[in-house]
PDB file of N, CA and C in Angstrom:
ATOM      1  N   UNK A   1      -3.092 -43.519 -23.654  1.00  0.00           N
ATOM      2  CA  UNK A   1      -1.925 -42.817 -23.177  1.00  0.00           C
ATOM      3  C   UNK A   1      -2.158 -41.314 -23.045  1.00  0.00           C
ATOM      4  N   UNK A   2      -2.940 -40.769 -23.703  1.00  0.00           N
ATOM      5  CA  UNK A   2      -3.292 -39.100 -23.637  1.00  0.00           C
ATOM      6  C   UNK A   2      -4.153 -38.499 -22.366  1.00  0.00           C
ATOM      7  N   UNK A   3      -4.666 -39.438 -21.720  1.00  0.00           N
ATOM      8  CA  UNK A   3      -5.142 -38.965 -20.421  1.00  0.00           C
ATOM      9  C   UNK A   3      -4.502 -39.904 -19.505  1.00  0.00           C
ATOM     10  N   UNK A   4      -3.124 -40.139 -19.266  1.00  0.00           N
ATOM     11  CA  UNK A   4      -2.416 -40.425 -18.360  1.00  0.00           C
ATOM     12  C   UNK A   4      -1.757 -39.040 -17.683  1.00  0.00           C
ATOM     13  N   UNK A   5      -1.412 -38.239 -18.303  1.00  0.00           N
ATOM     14  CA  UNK A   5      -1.049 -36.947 -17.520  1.00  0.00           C
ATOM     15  C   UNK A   5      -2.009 -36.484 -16.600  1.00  0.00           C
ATOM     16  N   UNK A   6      -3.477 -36.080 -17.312  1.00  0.00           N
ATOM     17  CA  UNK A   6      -4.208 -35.410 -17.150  1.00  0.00           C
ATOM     18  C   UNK A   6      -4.419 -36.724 -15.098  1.00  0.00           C
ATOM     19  N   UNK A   7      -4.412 -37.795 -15.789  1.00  0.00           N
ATOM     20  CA  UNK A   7      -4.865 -38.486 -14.736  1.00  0.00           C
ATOM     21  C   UNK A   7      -3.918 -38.316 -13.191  1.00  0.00           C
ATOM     22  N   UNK A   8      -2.512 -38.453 -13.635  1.00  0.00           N
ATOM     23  CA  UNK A   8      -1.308 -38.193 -12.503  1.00  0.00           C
ATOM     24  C   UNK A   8      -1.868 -36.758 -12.190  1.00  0.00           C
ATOM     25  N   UNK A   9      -1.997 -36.332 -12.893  1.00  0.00           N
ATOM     26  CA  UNK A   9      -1.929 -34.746 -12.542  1.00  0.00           C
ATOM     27  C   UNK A   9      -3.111 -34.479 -11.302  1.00  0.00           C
ATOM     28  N   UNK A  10      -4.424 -35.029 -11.687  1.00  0.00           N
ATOM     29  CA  UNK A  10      -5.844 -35.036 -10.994  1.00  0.00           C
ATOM     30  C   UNK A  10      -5.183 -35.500  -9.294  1.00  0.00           C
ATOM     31  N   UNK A  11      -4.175 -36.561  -9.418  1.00  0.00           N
ATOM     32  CA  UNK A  11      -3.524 -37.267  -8.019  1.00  0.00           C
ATOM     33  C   UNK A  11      -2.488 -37.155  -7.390  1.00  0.00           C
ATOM     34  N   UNK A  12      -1.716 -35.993  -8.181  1.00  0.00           N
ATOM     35  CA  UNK A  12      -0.656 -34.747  -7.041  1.00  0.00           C
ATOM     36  C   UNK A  12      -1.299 -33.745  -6.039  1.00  0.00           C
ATOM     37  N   UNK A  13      -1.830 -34.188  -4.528  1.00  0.00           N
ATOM     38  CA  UNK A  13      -1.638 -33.600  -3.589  1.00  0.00           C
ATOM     39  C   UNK A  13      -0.688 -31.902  -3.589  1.00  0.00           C
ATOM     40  N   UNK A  14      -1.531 -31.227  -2.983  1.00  0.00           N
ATOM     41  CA  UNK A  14      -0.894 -29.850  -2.634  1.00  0.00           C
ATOM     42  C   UNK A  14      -1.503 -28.806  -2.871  1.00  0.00           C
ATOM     43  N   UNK A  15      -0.877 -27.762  -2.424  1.00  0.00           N
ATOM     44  CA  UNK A  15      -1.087 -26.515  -2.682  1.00  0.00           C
ATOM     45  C   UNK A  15      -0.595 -26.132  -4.347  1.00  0.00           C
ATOM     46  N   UNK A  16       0.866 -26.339  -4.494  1.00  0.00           N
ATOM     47  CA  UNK A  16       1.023 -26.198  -5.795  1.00  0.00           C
ATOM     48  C   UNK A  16       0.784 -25.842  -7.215  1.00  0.00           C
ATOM     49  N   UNK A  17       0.022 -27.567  -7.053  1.00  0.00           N
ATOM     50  CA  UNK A  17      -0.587 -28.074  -8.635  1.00  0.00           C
ATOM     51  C   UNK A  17      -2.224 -27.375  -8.371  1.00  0.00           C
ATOM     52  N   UNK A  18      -2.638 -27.081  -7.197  1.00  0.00           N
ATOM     53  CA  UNK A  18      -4.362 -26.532  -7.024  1.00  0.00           C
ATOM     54  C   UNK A  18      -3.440 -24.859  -7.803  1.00  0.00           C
ATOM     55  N   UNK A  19      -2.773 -24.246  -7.475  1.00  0.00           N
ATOM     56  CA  UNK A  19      -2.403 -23.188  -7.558  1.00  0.00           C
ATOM     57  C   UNK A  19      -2.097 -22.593  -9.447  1.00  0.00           C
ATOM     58  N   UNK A  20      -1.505 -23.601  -9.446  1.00  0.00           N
ATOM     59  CA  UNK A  20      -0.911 -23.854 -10.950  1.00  0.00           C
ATOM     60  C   UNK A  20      -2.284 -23.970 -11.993  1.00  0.00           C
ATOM     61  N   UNK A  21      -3.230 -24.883 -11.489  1.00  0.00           N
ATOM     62  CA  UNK A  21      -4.376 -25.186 -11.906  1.00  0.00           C
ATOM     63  C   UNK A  21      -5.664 -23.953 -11.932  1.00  0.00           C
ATOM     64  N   UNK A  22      -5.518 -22.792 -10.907  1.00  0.00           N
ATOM     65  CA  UNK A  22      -6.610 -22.511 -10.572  1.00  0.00           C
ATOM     66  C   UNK A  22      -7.061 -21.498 -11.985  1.00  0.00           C
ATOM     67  N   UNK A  23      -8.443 -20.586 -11.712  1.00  0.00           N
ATOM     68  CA  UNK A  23      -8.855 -19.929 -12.490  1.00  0.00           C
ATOM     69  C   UNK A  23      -8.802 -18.712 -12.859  1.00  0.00           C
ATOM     70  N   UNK A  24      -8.716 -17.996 -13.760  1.00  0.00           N
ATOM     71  CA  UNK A  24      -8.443 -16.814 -14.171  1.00  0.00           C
ATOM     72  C   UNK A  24      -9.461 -15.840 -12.943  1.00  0.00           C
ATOM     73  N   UNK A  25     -10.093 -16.202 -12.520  1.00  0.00           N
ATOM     74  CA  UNK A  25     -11.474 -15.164 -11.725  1.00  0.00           C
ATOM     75  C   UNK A  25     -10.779 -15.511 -10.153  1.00  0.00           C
ATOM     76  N   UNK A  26     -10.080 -16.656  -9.984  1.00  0.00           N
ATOM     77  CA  UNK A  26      -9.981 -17.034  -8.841  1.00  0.00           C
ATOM     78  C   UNK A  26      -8.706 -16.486  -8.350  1.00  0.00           C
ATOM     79  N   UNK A  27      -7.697 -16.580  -9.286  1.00  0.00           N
ATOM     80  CA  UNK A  27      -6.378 -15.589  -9.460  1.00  0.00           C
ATOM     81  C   UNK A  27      -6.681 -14.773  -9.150  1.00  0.00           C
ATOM     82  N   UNK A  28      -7.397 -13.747  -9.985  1.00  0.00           N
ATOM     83  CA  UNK A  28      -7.883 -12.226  -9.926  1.00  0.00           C
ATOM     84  C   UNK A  28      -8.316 -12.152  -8.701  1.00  0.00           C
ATOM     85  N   UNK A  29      -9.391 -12.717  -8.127  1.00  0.00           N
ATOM     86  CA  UNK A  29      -9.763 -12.463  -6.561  1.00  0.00           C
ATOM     87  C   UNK A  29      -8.900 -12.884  -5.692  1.00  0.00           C
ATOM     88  N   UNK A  30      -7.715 -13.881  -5.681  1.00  0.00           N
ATOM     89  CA  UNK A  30      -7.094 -13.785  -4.744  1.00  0.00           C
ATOM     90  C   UNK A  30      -5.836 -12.502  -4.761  1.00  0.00           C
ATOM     91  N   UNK A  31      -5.802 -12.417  -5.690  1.00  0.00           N
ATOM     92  CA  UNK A  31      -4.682 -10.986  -6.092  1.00  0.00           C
ATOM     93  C   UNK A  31      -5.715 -10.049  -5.470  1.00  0.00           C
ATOM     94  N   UNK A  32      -6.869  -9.691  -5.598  1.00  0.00           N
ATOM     95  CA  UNK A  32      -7.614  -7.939  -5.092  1.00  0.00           C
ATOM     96  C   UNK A  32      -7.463  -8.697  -3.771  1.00  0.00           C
ATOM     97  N   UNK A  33      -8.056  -9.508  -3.281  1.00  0.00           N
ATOM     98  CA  UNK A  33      -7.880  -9.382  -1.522  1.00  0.00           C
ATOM     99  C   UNK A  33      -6.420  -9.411  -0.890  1.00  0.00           C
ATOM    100  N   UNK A  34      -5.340  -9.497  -1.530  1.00  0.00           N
ATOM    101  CA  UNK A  34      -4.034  -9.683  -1.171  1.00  0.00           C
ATOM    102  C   UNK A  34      -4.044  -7.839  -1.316  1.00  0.00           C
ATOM    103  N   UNK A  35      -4.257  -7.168  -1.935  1.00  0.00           N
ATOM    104  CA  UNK A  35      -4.123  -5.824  -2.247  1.00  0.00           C
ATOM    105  C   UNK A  35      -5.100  -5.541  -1.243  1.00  0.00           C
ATOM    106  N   UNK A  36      -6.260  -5.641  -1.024  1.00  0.00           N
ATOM    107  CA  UNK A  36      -7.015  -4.799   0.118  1.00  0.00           C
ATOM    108  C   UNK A  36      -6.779  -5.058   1.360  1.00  0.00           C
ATOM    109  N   UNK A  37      -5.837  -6.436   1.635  1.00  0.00           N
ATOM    110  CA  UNK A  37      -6.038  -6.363   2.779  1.00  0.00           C
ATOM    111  C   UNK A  37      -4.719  -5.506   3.129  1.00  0.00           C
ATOM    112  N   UNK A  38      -3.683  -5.600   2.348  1.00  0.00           N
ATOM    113  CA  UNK A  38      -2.208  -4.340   2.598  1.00  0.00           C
ATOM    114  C   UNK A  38      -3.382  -3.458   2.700  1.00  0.00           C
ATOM    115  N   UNK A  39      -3.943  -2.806   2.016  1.00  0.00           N
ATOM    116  CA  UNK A  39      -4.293  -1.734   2.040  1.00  0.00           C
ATOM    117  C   UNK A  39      -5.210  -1.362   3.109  1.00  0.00           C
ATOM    118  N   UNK A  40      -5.774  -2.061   3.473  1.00  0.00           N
ATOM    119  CA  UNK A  40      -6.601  -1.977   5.055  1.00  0.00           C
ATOM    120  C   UNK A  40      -5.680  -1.993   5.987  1.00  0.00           C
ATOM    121  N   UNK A  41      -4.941  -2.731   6.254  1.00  0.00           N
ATOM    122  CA  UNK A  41      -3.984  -2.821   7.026  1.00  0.00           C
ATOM    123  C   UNK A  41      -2.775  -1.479   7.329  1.00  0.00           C
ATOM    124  N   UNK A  42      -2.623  -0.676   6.055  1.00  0.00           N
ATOM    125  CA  UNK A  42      -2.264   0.358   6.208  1.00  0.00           C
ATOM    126  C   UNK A  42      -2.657   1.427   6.395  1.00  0.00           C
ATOM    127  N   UNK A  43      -4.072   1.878   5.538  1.00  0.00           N
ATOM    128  CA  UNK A  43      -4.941   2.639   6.361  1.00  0.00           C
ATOM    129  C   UNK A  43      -4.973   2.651   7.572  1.00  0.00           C
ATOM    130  N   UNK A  44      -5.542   1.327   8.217  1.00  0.00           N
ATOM    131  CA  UNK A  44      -5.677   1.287   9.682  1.00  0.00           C
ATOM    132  C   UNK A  44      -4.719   2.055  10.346  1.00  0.00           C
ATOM    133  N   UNK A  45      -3.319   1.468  10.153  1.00  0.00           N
ATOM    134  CA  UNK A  45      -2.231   1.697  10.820  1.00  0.00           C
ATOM    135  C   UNK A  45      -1.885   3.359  10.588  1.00  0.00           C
ATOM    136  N   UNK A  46      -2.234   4.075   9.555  1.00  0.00           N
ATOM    137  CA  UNK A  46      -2.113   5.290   9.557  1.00  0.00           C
ATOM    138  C   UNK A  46      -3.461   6.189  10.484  1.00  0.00           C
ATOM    139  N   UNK A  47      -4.539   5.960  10.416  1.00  0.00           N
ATOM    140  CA  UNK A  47      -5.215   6.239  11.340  1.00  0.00           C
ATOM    141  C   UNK A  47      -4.775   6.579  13.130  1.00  0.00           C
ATOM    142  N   UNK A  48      -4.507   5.024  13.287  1.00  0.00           N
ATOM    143  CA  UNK A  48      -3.733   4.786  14.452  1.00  0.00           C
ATOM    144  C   UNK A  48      -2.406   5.838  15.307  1.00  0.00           C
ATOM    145  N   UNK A  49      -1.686   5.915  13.916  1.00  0.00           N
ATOM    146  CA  UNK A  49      -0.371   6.842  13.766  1.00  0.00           C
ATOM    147  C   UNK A  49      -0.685   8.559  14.072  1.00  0.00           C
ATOM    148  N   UNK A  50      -1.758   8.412  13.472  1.00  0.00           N
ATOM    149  CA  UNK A  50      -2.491  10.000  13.384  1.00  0.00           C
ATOM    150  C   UNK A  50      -2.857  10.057  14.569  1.00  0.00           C
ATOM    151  N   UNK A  51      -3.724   9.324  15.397  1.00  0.00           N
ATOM    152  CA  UNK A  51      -4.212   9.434  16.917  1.00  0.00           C
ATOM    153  C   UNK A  51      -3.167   9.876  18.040  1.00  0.00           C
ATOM    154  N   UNK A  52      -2.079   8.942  17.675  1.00  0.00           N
ATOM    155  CA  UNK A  52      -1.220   8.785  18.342  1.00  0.00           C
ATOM    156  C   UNK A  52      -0.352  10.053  18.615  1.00  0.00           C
ATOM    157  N   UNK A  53       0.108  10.799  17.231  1.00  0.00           N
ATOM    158  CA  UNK A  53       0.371  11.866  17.194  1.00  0.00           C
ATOM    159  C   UNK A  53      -0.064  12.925  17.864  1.00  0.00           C
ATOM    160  N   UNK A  54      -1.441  12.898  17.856  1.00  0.00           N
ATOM    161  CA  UNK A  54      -2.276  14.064  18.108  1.00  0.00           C
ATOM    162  C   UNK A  54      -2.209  13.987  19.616  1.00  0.00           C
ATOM    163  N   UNK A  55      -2.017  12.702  20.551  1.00  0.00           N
ATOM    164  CA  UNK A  55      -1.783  12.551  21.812  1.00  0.00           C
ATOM    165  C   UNK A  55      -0.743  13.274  22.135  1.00  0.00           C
ATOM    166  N   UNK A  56       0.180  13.043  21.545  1.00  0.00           N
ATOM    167  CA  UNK A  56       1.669  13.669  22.356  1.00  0.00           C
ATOM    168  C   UNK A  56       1.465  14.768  21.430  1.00  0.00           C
ATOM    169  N   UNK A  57       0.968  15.473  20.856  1.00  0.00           N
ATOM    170  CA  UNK A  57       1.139  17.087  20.603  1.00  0.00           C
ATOM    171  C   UNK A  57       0.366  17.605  21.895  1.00  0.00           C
ATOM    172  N   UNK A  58      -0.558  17.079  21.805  1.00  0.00           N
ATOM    173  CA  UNK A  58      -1.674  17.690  23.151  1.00  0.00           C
ATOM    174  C   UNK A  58      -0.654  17.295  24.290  1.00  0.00           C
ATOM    175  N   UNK A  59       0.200  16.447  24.750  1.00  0.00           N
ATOM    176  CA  UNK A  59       0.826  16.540  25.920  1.00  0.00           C
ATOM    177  C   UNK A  59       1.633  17.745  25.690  1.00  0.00           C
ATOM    178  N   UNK A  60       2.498  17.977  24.843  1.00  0.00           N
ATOM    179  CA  UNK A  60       3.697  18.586  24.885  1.00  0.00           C
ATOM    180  C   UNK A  60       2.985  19.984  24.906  1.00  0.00           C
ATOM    181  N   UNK A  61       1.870  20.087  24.270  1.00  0.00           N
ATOM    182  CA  UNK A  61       1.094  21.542  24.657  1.00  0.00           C
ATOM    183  C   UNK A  61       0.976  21.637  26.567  1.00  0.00           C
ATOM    184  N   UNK A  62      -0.288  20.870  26.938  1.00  0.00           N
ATOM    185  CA  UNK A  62       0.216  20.589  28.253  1.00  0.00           C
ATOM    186  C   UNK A  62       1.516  21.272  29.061  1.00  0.00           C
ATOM    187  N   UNK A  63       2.095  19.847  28.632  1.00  0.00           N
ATOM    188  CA  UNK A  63       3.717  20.054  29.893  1.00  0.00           C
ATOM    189  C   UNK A  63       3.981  21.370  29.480  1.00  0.00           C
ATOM    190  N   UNK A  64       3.585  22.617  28.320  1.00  0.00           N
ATOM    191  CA  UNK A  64       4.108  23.710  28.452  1.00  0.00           C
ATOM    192  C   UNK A  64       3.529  24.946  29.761  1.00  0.00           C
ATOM    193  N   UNK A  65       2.750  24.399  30.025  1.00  0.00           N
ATOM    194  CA  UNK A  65       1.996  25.026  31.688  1.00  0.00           C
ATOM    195  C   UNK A  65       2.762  24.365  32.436  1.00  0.00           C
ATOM    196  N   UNK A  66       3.703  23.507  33.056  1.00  0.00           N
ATOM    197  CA  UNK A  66       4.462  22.958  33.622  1.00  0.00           C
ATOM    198  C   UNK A  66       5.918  24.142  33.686  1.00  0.00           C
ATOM    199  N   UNK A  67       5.807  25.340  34.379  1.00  0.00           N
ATOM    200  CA  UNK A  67       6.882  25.853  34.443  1.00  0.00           C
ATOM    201  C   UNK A  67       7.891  25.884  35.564  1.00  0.00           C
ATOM    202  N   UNK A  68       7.920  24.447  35.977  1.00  0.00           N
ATOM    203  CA  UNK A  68       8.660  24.312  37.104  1.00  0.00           C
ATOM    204  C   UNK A  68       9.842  23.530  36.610  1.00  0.00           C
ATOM    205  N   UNK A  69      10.748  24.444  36.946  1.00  0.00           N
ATOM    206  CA  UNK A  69      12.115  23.360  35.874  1.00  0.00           C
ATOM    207  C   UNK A  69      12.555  22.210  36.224  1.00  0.00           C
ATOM    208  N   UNK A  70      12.244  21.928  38.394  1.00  0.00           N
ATOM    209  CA  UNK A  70      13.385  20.968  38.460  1.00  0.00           C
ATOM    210  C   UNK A  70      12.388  20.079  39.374  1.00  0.00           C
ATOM    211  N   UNK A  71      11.623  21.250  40.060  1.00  0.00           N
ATOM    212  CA  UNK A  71      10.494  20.567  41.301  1.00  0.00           C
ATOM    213  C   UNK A  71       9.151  21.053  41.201  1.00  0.00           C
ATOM    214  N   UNK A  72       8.591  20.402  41.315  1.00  0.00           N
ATOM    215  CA  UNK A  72       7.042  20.595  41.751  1.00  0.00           C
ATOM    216  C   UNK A  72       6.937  21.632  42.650  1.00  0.00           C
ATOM    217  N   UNK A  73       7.809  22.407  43.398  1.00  0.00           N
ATOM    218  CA  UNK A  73       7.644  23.383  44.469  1.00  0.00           C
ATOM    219  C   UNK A  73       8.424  24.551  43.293  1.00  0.00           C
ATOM    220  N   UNK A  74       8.810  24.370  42.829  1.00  0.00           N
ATOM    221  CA  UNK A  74       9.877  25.625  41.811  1.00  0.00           C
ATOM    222  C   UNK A  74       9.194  26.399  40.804  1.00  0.00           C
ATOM    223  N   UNK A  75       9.368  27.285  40.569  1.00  0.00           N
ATOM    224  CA  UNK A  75       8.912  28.046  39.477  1.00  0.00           C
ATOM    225  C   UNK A  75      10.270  28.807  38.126  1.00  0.00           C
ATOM    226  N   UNK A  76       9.738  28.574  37.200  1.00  0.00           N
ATOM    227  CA  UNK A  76      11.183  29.428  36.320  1.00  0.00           C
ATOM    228  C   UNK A  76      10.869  31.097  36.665  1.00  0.00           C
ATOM    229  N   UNK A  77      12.484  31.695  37.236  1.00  0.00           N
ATOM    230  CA  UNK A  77      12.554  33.207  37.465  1.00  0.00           C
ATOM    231  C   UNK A  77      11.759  33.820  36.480  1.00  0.00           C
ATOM    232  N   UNK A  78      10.968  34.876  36.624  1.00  0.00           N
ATOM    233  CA  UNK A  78      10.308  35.739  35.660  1.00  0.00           C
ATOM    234  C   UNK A  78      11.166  36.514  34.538  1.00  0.00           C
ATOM    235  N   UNK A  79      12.606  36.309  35.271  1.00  0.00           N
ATOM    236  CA  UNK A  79      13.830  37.104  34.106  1.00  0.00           C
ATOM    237  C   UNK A  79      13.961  35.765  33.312  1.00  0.00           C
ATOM    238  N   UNK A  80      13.743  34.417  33.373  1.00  0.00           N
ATOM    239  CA  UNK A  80      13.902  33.137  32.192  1.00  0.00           C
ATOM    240  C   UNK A  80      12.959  33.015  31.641  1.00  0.00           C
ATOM    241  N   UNK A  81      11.557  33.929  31.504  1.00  0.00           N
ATOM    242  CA  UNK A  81      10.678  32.816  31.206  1.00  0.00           C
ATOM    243  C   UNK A  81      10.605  34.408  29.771  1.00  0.00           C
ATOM    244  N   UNK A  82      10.532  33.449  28.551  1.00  0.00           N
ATOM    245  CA  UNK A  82      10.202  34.007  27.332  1.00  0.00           C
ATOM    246  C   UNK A  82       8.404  33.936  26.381  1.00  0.00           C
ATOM    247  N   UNK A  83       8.026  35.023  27.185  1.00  0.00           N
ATOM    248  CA  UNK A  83       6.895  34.827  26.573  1.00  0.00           C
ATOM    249  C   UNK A  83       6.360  34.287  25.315  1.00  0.00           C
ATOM    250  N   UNK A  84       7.129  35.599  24.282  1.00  0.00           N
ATOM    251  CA  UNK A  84       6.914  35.108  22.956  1.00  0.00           C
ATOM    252  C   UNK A  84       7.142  33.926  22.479  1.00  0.00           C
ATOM    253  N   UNK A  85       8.338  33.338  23.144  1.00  0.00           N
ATOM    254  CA  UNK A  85       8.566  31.631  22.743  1.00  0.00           C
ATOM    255  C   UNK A  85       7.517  31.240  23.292  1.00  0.00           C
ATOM    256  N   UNK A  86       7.111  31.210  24.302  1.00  0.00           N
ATOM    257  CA  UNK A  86       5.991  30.578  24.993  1.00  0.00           C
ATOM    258  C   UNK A  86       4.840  30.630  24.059  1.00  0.00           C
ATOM    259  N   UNK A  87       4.219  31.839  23.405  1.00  0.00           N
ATOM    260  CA  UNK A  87       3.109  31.750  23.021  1.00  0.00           C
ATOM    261  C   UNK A  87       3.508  31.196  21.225  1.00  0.00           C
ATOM    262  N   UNK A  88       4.708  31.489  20.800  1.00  0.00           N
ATOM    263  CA  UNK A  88       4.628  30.889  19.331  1.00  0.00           C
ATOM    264  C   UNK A  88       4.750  29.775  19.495  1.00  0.00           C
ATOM    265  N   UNK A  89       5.309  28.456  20.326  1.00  0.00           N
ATOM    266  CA  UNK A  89       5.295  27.696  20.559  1.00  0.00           C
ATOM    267  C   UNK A  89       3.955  26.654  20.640  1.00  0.00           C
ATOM    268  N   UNK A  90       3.425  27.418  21.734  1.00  0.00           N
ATOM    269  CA  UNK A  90       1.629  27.198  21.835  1.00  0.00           C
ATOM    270  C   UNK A  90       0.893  27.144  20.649  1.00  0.00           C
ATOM    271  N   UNK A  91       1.440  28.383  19.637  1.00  0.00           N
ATOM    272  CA  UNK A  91       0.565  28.303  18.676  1.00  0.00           C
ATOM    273  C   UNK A  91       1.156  27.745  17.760  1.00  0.00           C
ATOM    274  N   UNK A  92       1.992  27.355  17.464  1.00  0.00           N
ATOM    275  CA  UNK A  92       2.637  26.025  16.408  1.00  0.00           C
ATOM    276  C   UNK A  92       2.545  24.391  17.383  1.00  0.00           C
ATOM    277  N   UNK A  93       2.259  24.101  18.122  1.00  0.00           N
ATOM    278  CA  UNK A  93       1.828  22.916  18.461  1.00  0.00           C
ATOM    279  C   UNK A  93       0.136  23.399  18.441  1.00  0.00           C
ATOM    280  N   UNK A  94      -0.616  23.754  18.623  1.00  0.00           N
ATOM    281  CA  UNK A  94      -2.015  24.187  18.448  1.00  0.00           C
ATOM    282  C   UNK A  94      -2.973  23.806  16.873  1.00  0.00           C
ATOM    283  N   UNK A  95      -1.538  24.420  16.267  1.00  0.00           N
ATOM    284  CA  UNK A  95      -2.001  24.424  14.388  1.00  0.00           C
ATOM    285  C   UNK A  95      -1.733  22.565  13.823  1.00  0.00           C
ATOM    286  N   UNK A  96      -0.626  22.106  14.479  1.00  0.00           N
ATOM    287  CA  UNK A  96      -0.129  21.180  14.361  1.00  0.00           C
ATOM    288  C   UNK A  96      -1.320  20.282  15.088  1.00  0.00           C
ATOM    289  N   UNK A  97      -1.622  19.863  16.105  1.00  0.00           N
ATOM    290  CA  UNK A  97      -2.612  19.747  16.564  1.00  0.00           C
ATOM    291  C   UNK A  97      -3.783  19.907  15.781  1.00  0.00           C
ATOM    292  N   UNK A  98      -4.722  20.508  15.065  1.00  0.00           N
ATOM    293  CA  UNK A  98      -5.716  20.726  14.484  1.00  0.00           C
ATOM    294  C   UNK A  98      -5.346  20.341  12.996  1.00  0.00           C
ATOM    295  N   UNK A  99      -3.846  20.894  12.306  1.00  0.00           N
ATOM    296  CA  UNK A  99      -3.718  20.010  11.375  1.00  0.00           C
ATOM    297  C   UNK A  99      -4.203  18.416  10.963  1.00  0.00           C
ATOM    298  N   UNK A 100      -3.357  17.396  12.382  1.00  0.00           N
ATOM    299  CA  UNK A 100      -3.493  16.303  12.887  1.00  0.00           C
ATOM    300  C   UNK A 100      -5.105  15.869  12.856  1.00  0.00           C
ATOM    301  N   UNK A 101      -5.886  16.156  13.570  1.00  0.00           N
ATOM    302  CA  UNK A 101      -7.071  16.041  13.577  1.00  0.00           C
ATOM    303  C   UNK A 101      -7.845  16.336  11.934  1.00  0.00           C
ATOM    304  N   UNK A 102      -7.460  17.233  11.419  1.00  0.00           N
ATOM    305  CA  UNK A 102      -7.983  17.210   9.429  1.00  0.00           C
ATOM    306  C   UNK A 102      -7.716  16.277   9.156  1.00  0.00           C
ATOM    307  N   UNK A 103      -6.346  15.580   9.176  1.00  0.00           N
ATOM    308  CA  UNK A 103      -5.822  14.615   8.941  1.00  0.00           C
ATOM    309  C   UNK A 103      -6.564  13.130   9.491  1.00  0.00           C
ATOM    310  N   UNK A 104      -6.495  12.924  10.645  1.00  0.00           N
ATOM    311  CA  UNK A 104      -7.176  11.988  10.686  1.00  0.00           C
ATOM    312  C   UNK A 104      -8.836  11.882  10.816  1.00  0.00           C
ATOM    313  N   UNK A 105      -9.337  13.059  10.894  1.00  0.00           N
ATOM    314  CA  UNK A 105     -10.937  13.470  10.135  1.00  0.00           C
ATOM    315  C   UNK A 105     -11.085  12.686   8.904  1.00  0.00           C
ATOM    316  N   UNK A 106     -10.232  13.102   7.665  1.00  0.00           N
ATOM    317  CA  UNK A 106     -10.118  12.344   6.526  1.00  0.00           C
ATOM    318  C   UNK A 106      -9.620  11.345   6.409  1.00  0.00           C
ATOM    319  N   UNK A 107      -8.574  10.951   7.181  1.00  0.00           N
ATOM    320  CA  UNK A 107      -7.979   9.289   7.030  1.00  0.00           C
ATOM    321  C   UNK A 107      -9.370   8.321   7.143  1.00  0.00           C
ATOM    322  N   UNK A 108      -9.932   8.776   8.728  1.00  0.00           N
ATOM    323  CA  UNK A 108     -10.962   7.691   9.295  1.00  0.00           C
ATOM    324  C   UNK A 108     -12.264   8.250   8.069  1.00  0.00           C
ATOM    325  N   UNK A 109     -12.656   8.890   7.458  1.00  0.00           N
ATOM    326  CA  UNK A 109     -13.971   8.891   6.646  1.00  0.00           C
ATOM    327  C   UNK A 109     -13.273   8.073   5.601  1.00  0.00           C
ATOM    328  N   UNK A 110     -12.074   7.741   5.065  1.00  0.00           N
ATOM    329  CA  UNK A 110     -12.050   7.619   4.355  1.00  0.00           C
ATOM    330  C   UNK A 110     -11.606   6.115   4.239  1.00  0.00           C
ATOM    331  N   UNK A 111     -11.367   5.916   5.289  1.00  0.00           N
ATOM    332  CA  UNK A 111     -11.000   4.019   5.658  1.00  0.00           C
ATOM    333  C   UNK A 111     -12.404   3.526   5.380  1.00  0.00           C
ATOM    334  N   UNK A 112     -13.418   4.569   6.743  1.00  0.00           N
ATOM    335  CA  UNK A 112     -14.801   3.664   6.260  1.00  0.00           C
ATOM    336  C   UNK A 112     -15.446   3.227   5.281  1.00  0.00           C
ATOM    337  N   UNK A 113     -14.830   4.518   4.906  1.00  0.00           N
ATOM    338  CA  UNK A 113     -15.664   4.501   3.173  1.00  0.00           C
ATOM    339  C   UNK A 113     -15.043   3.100   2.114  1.00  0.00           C
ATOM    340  N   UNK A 114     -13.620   3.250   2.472  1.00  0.00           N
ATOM    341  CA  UNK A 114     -12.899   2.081   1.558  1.00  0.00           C
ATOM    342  C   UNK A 114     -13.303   0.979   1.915  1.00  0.00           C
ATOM    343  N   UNK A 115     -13.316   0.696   3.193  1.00  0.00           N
ATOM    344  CA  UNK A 115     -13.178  -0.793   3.418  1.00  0.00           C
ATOM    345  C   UNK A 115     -14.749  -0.986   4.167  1.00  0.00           C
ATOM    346  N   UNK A 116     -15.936  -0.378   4.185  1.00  0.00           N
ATOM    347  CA  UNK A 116     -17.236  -0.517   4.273  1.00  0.00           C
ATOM    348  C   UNK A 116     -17.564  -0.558   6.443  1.00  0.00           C
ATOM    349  N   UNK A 117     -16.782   0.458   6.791  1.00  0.00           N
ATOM    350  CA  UNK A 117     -17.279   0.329   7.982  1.00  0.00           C
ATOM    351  C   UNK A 117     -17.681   1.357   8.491  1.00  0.00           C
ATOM    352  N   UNK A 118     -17.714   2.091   7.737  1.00  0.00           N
ATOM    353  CA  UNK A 118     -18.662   3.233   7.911  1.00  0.00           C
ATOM    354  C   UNK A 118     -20.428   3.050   8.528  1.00  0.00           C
ATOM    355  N   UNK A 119     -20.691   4.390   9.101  1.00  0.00           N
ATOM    356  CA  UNK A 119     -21.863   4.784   9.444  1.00  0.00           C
ATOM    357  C   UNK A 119     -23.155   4.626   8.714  1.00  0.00           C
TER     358      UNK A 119
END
């Protein structure tokens, strides 16, 4: 009668009872790859985020040479157009911009480095 459990038990089908059953090393490794892969997965996605950013700062730098307000044939009057906004502008999307790029300089060395796809 003392290895009748053990025996039903050996002949429950599933995920479950394998789960319930498994090993202290096997736990542990499925717990770190459940954690690296969030964590790859978010890296990545911050990388990504950072690129992305750095695209539309560089446009919006851009469209600021775009001083045609309404048409492609138009120009803004020389009495509307504010230099100094113009150039602090430039240079706070510029810094922002190069910020961005530190930023994802170190994100991407540092994905490779984590998750082994580095150079």
């Amino acid at each position: 009668m003392t290895d009748a459990p053990a025996t039903e038990a050996q002949e429950i089908p599933g995920a479950f009872l394998s789960t319930l059953i498994r090993s202290n090393s096997k736990i542990k490794r499925d717990r770190a790859v459940a954690i690296a892969e969030d964590l790859q997965m978010t890296y990545k996605r911050q990388v990504e985020d950072i690129t992305i950013q750095i695209k539309r700062l560089k446009r919006d730098q851009e469209s600021q040479l775009d001083l045609s307000p309404e048409t492609a044939l138009g120009l803004v009057p020389a009495k509307n157009f504010d230099p100094l906004a113009w150039a602090d502008k430039d240079l706070e999307l510029g810094v922002q911009i190069r910020n961005e790029e530190i930023r994802l300089e170190i994100a991407q060395k540092r994905y490779d480095y984590l998750f082994g796809t580095g150079k």
